[in-house]
N, C-alpha and C. Protein backbone atom coordinates (compact mmCIF):
# COMPACT_ATOMS: atom_id res chain seq x y z
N UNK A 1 0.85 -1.19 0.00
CA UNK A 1 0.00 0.00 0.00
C UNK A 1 0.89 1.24 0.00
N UNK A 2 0.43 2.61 -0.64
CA UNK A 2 1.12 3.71 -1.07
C UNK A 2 0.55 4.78 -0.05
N UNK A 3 1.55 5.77 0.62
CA UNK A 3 1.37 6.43 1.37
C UNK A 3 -0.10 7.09 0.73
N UNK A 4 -0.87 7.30 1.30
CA UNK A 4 -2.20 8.58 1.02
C UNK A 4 -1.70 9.57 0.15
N UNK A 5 -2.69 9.73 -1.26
CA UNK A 5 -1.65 10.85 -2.02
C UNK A 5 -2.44 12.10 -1.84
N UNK A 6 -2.85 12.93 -0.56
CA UNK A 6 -3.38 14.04 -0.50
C UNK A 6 -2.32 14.65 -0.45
N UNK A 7 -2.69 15.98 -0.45
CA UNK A 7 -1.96 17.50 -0.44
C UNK A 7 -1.83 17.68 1.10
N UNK A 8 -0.98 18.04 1.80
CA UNK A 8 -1.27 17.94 3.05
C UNK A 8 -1.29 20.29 2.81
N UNK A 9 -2.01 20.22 4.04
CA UNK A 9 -2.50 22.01 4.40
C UNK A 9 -1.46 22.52 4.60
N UNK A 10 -0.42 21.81 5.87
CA UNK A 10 0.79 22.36 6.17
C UNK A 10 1.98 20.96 6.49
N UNK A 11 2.89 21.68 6.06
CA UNK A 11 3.95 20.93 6.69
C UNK A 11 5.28 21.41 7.51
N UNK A 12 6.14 20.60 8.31
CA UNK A 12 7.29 21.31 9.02
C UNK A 12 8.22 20.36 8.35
N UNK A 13 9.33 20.89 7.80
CA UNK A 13 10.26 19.95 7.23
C UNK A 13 11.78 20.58 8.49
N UNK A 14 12.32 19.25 9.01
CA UNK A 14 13.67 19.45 9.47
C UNK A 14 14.79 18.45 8.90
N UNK A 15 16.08 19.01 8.13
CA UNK A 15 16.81 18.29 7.17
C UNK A 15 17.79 17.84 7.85
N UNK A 16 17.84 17.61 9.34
CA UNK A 16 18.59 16.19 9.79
C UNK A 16 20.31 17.33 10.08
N UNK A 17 20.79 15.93 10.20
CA UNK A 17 22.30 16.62 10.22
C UNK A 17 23.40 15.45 9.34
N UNK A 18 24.88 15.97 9.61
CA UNK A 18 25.41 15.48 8.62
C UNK A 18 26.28 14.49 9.68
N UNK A 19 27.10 13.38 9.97
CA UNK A 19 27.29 12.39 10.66
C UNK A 19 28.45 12.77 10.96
N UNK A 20 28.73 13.79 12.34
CA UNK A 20 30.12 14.43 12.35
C UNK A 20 30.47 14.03 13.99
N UNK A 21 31.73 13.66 14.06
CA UNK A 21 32.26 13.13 15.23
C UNK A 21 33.38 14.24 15.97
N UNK A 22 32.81 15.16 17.07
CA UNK A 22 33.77 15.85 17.29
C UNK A 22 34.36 15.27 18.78
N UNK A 23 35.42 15.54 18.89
CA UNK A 23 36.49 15.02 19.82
C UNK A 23 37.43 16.60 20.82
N UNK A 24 37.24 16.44 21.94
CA UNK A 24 38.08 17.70 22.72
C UNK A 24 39.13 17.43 23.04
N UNK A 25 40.02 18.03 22.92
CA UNK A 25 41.28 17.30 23.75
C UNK A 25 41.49 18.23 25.11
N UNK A 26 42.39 17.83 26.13
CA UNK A 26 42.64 18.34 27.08
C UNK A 26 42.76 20.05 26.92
N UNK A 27 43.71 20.32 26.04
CA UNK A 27 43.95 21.90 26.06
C UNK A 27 42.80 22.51 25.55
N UNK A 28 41.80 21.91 24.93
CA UNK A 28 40.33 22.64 24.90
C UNK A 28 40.32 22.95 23.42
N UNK A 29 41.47 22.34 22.66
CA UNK A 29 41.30 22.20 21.22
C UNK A 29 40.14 21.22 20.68
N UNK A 30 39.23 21.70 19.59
CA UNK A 30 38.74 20.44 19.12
C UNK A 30 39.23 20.07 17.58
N UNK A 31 38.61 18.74 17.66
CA UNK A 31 38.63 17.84 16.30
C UNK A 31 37.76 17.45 15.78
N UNK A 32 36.91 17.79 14.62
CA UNK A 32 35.86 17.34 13.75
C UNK A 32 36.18 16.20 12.84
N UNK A 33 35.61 15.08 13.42
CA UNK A 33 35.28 14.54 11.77
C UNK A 33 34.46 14.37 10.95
N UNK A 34 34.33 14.36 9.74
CA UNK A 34 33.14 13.95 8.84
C UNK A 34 32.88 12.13 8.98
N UNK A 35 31.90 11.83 9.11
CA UNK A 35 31.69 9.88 9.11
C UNK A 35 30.96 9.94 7.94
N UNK A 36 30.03 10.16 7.21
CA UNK A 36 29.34 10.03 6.19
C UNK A 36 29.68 11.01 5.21
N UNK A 37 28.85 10.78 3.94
CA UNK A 37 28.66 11.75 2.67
C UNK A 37 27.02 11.43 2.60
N UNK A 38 26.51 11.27 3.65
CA UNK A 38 25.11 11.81 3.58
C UNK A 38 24.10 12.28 4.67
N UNK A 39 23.26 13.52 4.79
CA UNK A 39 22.72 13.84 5.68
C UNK A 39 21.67 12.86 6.44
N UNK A 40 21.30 12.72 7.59
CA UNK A 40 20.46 11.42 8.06
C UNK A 40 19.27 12.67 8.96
N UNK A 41 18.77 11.72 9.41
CA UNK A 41 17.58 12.10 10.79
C UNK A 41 16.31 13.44 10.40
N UNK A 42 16.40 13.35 8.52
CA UNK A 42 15.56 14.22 8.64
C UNK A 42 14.02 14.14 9.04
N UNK A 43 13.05 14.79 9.70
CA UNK A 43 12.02 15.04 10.23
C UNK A 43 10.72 15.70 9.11
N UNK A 44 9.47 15.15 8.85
CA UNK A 44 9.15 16.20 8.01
C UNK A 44 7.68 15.55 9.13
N UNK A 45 6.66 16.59 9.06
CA UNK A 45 5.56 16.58 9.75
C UNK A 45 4.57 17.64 9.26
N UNK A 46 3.34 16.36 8.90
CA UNK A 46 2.48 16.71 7.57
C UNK A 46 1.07 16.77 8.45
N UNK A 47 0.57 17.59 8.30
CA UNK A 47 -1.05 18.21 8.39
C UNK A 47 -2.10 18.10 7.48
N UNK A 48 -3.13 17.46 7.58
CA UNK A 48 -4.62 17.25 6.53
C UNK A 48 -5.73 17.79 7.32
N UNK A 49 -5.67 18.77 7.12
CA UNK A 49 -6.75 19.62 7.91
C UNK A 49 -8.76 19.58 7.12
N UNK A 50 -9.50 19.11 7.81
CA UNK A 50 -11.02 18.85 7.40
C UNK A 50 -10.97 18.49 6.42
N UNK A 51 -10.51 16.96 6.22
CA UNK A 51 -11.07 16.30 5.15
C UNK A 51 -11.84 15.07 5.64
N UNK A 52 -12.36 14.36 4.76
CA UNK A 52 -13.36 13.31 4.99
C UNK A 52 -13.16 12.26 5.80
N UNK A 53 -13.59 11.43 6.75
CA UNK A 53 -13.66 10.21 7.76
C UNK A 53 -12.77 9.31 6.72
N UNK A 54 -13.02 9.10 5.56
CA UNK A 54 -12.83 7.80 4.62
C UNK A 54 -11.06 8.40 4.58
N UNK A 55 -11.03 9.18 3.89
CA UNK A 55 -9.53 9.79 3.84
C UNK A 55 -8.91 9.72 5.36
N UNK A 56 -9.43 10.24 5.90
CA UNK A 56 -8.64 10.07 7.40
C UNK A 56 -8.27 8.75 7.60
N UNK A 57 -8.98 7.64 7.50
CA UNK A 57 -8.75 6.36 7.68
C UNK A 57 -7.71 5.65 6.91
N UNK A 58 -7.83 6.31 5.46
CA UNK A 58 -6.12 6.12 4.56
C UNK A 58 -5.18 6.05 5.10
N UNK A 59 -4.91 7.21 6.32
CA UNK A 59 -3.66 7.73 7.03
C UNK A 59 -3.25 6.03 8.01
N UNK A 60 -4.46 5.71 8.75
CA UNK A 60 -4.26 4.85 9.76
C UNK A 60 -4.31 3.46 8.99
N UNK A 61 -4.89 3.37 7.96
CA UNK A 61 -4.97 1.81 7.12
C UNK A 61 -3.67 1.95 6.77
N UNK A 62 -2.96 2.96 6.20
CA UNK A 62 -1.30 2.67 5.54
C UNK A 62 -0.32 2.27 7.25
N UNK A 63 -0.42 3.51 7.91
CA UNK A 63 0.30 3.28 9.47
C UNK A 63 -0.02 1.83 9.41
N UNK A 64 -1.39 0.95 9.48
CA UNK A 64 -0.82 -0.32 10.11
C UNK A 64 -0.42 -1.45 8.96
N UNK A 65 -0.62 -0.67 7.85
CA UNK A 65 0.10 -1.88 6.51
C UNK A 65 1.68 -1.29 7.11
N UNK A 66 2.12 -0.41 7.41
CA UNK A 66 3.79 -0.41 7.86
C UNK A 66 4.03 -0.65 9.00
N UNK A 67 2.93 -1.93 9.75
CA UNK A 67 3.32 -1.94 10.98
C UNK A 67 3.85 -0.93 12.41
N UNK A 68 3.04 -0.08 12.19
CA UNK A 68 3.54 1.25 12.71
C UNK A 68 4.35 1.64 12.61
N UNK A 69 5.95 1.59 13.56
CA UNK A 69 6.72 2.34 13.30
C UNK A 69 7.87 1.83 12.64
N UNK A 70 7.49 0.33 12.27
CA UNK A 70 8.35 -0.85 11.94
C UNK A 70 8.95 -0.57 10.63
N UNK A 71 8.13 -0.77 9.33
CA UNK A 71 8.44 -0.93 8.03
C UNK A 71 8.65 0.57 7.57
N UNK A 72 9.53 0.71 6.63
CA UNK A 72 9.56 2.41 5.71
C UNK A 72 8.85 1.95 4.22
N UNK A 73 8.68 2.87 3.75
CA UNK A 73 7.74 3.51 2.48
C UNK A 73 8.69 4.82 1.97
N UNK A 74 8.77 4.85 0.13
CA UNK A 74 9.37 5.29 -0.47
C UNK A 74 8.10 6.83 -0.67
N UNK A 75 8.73 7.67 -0.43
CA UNK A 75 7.77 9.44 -0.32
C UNK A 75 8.85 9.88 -1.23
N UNK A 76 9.09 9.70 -2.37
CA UNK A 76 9.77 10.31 -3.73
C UNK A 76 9.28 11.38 -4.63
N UNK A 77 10.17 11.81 -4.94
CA UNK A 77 9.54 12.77 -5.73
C UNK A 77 9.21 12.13 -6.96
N UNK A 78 9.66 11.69 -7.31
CA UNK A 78 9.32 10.51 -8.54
C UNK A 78 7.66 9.98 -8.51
N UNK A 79 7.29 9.43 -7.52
CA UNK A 79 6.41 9.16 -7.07
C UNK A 79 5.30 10.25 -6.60
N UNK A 80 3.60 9.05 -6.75
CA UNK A 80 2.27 9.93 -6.67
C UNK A 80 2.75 10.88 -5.19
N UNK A 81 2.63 9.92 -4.33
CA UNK A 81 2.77 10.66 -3.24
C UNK A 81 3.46 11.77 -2.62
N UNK A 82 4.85 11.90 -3.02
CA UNK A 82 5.91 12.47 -3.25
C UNK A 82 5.29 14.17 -3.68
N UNK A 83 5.09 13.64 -4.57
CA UNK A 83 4.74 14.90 -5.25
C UNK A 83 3.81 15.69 -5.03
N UNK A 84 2.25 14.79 -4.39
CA UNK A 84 1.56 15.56 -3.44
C UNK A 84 1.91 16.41 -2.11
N UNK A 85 2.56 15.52 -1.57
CA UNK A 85 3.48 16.26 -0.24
C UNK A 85 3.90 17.26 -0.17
N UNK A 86 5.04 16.87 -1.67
CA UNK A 86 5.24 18.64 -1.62
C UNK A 86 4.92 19.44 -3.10
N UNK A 87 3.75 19.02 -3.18
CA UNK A 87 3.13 20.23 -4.14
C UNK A 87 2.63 21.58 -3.05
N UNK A 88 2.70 22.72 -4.12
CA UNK A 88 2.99 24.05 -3.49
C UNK A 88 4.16 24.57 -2.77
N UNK A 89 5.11 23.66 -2.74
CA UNK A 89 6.55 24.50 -2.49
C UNK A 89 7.19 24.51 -3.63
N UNK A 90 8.19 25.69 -3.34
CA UNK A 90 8.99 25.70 -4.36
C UNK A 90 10.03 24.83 -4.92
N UNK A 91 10.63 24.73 -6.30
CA UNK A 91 11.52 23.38 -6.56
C UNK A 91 12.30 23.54 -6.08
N UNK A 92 13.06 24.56 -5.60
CA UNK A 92 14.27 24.71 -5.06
C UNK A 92 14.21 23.86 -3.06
N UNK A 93 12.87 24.45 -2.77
CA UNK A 93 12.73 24.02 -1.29
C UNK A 93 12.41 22.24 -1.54
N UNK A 94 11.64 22.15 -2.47
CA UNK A 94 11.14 20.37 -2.18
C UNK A 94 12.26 19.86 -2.26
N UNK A 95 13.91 20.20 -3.44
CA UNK A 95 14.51 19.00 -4.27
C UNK A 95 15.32 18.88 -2.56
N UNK A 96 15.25 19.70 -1.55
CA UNK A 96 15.94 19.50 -0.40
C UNK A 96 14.99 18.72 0.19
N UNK A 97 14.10 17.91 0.16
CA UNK A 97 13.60 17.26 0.89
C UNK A 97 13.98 15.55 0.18
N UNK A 98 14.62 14.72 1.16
CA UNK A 98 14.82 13.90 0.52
C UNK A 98 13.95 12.80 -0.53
N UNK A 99 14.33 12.29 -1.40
CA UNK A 99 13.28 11.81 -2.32
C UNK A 99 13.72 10.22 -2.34
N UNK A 100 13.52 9.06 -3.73
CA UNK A 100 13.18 7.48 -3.28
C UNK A 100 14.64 7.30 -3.94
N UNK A 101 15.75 7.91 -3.73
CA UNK A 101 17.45 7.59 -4.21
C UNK A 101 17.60 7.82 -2.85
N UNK A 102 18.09 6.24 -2.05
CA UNK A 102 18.98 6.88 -0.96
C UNK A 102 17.79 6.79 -0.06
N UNK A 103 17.12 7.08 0.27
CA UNK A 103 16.25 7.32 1.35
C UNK A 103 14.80 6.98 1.55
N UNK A 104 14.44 6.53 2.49
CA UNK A 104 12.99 5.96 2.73
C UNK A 104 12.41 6.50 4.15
N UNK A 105 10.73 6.54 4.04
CA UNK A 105 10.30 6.98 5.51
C UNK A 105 10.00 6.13 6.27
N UNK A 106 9.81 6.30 7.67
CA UNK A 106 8.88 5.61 8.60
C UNK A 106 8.26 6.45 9.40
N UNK A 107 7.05 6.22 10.35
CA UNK A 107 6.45 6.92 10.75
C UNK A 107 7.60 6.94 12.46
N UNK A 108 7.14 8.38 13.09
CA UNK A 108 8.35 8.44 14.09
C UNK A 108 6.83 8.24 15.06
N UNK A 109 6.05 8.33 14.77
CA UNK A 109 4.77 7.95 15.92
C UNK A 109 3.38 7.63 15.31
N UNK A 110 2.63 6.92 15.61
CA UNK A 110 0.96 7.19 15.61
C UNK A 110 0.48 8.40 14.93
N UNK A 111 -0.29 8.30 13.67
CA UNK A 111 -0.99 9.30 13.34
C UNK A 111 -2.27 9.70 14.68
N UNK A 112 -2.07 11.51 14.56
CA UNK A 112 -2.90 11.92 14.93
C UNK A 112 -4.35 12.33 14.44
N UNK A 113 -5.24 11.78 14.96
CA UNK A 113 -6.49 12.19 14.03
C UNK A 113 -7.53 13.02 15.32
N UNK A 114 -8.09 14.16 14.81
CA UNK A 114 -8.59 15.24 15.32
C UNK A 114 -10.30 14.79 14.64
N UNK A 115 -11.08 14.70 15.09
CA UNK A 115 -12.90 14.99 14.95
C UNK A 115 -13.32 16.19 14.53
N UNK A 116 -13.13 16.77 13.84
CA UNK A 116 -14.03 18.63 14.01
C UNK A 116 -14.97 18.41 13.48
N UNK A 117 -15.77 17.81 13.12
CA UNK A 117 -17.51 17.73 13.43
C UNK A 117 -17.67 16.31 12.44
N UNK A 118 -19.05 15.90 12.42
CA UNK A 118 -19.43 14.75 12.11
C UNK A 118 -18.94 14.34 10.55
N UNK A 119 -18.19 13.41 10.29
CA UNK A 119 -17.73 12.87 8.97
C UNK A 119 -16.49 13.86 8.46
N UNK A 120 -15.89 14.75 9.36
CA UNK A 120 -14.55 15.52 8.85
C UNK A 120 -13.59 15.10 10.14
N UNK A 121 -12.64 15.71 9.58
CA UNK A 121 -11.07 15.03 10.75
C UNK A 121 -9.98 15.76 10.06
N UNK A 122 -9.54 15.66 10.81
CA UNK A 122 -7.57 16.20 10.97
C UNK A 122 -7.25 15.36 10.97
N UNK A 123 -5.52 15.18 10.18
CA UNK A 123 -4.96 14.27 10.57
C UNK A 123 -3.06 14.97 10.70
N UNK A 124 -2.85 14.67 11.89
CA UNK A 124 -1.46 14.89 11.72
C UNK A 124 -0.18 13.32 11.76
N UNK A 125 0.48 13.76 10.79
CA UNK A 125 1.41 12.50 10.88
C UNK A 125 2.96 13.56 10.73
N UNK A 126 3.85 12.59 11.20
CA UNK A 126 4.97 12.72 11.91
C UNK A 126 5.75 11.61 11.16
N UNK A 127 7.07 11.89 10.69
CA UNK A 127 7.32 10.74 9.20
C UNK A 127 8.45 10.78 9.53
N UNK A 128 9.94 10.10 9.30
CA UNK A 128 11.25 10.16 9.88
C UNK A 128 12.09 9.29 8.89
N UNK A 129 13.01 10.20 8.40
CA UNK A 129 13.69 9.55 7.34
C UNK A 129 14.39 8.56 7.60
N UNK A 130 14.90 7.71 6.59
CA UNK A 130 15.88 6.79 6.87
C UNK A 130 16.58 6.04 5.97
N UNK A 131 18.04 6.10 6.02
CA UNK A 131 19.01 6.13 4.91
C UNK A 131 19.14 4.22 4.44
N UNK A 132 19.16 4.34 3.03
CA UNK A 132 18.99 2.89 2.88
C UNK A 132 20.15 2.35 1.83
């Protein structure tokens, strides 16, 4: 099953860091190293604000086809989903969001789903990259 391909209302994207090992020595000099040539731990956290019960339930039918927080799913730009996610940003802001070269999601918690009146819902999900 394929992540939900809505538009989400809002999102928070955080692009992780780069895999650097710093070291102090006694005289209070330090030492950086680089460990990787790729950024990890990025964070992106997606909002579906009043849409339908049936759609809301997309969010939680995919969460438990990935075993919650177990299995990752490819959110590419290549891909339907991908491209919903981040439709309405700019190309310059999305191509920084990682895409299905290199990288896959998992959920970092339980979708949140909100009630605002009979047959509509919120849904917030919380997604966590991971280098493959």
């Amino acid at each position: 099953m394929t992540y939900p391909q809505y538009v989400p209302t809002s999102r928070t994207y955080s692009p992780g860091n780069w895999p650097v090992k710093a070291t102090t020595m006694m005289d209070g000099f330090e030492t950086r190293v680089l460990l990787g040539t790729k950024r990890f731990g990025a964070v992106l956290n997606l909002t579906y604000e009043n849409i339908p019960d049936d759609e809301a339930n997309e969010f939680l039918d995919h969460y438990n086809d990935m075993k919650g927080t177990f299995l990752t799913f490819v959110l590419g730009s290549g891909g339907a989903a991908g491209k919903q996610v981040k439709s309405g940003m700019s190309t310059a802001l999305a191509e920084n969001i990682p895409g299905e070269v290199g990288s896959e999601w998992r959920y970092a918690e339980q979708p949140g789903i909100t009630s605002v009146y009979p047959g509509v819902s919120s849904v917030s999900v919380k997604l966590l990259q991971v280098l493959i």
